[in-house]
PDB file of N, CA and C in Angstrom:
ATOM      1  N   UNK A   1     -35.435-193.651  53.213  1.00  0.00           N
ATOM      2  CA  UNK A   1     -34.112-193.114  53.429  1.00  0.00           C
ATOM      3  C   UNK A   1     -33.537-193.770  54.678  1.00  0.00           C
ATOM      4  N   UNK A   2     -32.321-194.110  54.784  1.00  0.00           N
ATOM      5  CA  UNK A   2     -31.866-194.528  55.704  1.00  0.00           C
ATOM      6  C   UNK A   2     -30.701-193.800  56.248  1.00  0.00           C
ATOM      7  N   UNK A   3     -30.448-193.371  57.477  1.00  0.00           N
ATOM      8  CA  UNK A   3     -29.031-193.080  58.200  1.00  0.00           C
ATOM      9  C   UNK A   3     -28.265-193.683  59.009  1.00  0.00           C
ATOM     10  N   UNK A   4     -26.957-193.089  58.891  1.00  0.00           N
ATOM     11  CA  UNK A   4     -26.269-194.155  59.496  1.00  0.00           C
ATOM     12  C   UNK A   4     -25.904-193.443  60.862  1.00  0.00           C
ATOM     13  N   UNK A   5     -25.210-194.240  61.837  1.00  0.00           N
ATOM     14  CA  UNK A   5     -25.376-193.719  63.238  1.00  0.00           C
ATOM     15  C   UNK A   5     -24.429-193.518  63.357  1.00  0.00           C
ATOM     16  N   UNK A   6     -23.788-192.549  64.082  1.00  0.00           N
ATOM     17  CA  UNK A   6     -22.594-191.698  64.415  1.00  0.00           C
ATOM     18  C   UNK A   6     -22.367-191.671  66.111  1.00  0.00           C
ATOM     19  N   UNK A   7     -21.416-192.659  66.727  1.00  0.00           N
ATOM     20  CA  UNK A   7     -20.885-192.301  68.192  1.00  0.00           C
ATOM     21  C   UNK A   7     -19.459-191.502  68.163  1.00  0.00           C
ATOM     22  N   UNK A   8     -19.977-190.615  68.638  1.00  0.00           N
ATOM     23  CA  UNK A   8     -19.215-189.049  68.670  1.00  0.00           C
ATOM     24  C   UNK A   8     -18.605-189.396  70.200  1.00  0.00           C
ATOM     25  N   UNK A   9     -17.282-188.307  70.429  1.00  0.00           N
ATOM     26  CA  UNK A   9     -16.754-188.861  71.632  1.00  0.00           C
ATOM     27  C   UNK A   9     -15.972-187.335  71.768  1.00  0.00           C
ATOM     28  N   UNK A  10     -16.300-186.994  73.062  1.00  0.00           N
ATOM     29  CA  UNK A  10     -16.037-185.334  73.487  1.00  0.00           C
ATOM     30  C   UNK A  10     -14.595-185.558  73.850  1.00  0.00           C
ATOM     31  N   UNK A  11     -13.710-184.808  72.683  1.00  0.00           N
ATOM     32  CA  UNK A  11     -12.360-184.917  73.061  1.00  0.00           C
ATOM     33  C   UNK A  11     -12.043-184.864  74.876  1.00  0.00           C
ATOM     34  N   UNK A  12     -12.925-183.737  75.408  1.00  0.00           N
ATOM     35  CA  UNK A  12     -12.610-183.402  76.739  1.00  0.00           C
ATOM     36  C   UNK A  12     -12.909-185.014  78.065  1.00  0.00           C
ATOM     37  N   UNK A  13     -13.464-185.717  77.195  1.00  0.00           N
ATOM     38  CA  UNK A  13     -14.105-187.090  78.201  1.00  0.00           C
ATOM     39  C   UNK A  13     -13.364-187.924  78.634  1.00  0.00           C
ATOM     40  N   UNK A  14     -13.634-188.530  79.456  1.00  0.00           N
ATOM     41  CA  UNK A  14     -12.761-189.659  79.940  1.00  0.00           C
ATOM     42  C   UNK A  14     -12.577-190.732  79.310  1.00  0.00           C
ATOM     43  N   UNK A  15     -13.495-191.329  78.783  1.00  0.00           N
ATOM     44  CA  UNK A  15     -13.665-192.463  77.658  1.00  0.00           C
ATOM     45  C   UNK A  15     -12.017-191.567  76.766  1.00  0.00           C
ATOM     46  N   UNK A  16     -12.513-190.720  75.998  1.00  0.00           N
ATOM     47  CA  UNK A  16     -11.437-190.352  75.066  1.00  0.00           C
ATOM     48  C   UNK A  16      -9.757-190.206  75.506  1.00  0.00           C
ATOM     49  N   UNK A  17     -10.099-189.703  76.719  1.00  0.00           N
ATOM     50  CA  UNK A  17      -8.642-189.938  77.243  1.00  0.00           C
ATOM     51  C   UNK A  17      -8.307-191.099  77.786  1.00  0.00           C
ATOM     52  N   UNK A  18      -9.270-192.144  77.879  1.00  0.00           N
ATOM     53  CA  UNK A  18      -8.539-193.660  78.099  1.00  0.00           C
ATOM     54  C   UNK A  18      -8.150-193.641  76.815  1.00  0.00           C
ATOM     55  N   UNK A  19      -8.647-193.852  75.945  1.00  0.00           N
ATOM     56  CA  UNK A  19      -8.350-194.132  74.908  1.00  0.00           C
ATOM     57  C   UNK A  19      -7.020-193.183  74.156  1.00  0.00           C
ATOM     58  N   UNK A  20      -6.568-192.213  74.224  1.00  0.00           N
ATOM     59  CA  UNK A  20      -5.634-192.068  74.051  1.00  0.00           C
ATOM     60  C   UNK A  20      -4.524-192.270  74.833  1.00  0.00           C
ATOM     61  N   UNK A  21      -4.775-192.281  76.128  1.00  0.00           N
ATOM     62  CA  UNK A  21      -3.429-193.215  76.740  1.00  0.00           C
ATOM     63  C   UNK A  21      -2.947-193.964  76.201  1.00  0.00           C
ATOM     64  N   UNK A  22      -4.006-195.354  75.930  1.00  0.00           N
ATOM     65  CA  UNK A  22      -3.812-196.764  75.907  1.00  0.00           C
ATOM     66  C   UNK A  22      -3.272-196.838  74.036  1.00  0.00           C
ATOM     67  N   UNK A  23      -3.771-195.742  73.603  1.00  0.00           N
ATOM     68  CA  UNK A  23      -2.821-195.552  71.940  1.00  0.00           C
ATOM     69  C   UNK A  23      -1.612-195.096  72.196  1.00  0.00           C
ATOM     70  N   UNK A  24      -1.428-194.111  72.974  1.00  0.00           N
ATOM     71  CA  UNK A  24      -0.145-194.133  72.768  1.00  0.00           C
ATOM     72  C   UNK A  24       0.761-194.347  73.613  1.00  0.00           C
ATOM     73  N   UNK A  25       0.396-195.565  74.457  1.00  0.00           N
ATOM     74  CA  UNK A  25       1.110-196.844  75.236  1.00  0.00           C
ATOM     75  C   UNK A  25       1.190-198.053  74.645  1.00  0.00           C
ATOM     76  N   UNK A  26       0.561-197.927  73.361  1.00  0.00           N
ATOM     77  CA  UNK A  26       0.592-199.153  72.437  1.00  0.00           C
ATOM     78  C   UNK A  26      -0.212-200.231  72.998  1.00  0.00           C
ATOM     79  N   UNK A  27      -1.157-200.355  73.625  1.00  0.00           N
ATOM     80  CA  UNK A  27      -1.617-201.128  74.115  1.00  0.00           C
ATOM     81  C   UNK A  27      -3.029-201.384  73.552  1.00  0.00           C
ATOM     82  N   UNK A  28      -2.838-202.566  72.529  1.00  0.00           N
ATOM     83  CA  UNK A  28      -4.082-203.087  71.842  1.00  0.00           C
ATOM     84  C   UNK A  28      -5.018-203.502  72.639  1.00  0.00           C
ATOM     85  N   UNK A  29      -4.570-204.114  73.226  1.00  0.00           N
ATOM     86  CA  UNK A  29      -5.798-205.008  74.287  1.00  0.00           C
ATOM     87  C   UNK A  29      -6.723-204.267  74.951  1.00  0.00           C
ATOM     88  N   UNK A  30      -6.466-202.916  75.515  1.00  0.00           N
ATOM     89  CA  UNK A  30      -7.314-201.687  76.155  1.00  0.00           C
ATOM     90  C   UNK A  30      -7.861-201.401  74.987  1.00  0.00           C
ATOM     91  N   UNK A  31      -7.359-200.874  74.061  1.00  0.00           N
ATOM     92  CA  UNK A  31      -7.759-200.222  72.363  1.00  0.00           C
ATOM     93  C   UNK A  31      -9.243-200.890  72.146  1.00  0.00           C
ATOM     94  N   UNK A  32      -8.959-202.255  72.123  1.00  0.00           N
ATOM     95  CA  UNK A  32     -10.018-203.166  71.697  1.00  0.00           C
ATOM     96  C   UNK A  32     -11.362-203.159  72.633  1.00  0.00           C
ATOM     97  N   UNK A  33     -11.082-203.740  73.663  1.00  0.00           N
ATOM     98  CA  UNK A  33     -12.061-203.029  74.845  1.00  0.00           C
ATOM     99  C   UNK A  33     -12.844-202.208  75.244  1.00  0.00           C
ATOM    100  N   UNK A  34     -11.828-201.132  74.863  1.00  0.00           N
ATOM    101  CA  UNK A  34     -12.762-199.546  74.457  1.00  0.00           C
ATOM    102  C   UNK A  34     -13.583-199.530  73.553  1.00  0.00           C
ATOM    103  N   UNK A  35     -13.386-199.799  72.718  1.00  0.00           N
ATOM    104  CA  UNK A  35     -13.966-199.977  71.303  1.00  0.00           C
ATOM    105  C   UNK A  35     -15.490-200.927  71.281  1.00  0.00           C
ATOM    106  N   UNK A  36     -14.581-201.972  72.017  1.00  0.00           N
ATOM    107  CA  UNK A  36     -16.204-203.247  71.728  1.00  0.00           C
ATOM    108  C   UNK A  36     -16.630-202.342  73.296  1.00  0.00           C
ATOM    109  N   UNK A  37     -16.442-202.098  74.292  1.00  0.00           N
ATOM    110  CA  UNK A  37     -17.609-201.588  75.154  1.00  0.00           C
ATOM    111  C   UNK A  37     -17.915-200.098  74.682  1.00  0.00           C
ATOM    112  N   UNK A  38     -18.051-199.048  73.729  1.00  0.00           N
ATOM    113  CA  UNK A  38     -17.665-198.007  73.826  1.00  0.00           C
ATOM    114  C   UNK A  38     -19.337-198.648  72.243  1.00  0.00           C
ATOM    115  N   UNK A  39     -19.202-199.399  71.596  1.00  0.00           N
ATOM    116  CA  UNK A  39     -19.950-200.059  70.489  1.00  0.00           C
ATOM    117  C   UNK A  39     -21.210-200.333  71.312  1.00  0.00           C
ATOM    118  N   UNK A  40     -21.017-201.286  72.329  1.00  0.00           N
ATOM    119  CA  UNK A  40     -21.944-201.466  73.264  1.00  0.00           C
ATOM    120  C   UNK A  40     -22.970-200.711  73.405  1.00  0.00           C
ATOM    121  N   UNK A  41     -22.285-200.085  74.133  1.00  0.00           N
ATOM    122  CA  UNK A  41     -23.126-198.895  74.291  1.00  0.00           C
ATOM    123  C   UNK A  41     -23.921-198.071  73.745  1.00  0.00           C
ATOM    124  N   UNK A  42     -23.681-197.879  72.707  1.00  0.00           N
ATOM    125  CA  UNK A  42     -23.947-196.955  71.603  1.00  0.00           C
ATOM    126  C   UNK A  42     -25.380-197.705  71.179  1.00  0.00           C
ATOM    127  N   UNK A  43     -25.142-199.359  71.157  1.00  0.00           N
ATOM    128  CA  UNK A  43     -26.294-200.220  70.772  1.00  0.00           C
ATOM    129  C   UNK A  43     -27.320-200.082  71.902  1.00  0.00           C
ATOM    130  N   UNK A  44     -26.883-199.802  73.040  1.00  0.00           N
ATOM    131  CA  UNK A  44     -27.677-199.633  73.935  1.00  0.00           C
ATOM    132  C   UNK A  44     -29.004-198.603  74.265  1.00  0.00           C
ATOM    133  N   UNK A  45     -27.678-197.552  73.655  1.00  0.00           N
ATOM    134  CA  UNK A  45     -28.869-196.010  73.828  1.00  0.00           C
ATOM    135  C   UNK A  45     -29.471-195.518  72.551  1.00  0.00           C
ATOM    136  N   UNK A  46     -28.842-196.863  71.201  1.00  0.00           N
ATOM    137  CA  UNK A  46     -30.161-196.799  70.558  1.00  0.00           C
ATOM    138  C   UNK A  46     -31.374-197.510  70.388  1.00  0.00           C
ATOM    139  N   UNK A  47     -31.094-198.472  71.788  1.00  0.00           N
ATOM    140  CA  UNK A  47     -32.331-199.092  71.694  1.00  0.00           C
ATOM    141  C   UNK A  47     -32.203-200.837  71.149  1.00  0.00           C
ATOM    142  N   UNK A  48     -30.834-201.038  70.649  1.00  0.00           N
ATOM    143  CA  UNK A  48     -30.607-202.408  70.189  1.00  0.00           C
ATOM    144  C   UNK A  48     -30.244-203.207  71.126  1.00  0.00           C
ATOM    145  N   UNK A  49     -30.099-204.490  70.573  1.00  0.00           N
ATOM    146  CA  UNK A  49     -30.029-205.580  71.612  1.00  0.00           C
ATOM    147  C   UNK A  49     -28.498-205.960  71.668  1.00  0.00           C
ATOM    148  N   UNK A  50     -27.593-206.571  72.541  1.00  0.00           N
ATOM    149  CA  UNK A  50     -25.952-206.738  72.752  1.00  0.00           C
ATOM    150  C   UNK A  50     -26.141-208.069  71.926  1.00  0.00           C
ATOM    151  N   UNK A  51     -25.425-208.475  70.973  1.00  0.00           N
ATOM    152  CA  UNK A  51     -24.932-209.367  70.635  1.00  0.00           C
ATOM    153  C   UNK A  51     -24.804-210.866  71.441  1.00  0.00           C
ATOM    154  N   UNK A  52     -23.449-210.243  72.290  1.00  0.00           N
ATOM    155  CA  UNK A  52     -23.358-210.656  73.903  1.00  0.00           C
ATOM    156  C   UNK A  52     -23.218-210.199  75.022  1.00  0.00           C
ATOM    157  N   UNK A  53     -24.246-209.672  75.688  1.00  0.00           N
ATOM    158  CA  UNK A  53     -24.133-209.182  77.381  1.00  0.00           C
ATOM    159  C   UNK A  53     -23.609-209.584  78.259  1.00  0.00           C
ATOM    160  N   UNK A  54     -23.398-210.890  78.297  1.00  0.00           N
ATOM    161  CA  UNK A  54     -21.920-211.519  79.069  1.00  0.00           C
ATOM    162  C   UNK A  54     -20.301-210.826  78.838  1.00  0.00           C
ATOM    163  N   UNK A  55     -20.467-210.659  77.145  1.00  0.00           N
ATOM    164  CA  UNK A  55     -18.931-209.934  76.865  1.00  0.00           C
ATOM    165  C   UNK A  55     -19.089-208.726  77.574  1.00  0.00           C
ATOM    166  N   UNK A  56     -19.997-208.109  77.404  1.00  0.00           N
ATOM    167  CA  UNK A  56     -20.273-206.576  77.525  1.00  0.00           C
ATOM    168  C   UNK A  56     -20.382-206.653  78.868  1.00  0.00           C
ATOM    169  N   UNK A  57     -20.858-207.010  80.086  1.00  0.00           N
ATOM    170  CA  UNK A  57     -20.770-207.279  81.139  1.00  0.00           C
ATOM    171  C   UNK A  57     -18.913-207.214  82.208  1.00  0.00           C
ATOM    172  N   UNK A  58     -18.433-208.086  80.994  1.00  0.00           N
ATOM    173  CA  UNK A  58     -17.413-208.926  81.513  1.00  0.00           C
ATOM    174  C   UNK A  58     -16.336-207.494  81.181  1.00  0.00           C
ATOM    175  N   UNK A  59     -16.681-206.534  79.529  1.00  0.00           N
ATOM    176  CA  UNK A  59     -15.596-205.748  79.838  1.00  0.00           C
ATOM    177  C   UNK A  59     -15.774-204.562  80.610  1.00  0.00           C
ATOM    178  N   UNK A  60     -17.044-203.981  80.516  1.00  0.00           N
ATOM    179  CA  UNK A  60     -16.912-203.478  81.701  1.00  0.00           C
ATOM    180  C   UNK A  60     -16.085-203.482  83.021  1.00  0.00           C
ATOM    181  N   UNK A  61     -16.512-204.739  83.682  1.00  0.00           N
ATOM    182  CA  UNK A  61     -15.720-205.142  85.057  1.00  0.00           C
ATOM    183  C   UNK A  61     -14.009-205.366  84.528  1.00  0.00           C
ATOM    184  N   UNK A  62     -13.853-205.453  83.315  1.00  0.00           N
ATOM    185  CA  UNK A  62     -12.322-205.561  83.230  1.00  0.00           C
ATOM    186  C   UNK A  62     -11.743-204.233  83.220  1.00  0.00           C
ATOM    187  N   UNK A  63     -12.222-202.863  82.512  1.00  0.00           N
ATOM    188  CA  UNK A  63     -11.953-202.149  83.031  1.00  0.00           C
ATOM    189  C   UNK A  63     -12.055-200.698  83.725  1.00  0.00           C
ATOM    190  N   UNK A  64     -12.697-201.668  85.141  1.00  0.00           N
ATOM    191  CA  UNK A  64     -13.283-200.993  86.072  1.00  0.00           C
ATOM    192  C   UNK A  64     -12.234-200.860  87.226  1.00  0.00           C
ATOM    193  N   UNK A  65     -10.968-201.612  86.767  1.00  0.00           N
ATOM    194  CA  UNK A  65      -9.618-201.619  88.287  1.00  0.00           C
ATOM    195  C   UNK A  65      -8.367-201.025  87.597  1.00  0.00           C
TER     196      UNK A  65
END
């Protein structure tokens, strides 16, 4: 049997409220970001390996200002 993995996101969190800012500021480029570091992660705390840790690295520090 196999399952599939579910990253759940606590309406009350910060992650979630970036992310709805940046939706409804229209702003893809944050959208995306969130998303591929927000994926990241998820690969992380199950134990998988990053694709690329340079990207994942890099968005982090992008948005960290």
């Amino acid at each position: 049997m196999k399952a599939d993995r579910v990253l759940e996101l606590n309406a009350d969190s910060a992650p979630f409220a970036a992310l709805k800012k940046a939706l409804e500021a229209g702003d893809k480029d944050t959208l995306s970001k969130y998303a591929k570091l927000l994926y990241g992660q998820a690969l992380l705390l199950a134990g998988l390996p990053l694709e690329d840790p340079a990207e994942y690295a890099q968005l982090v520090c992008s948005l960290m200002v």
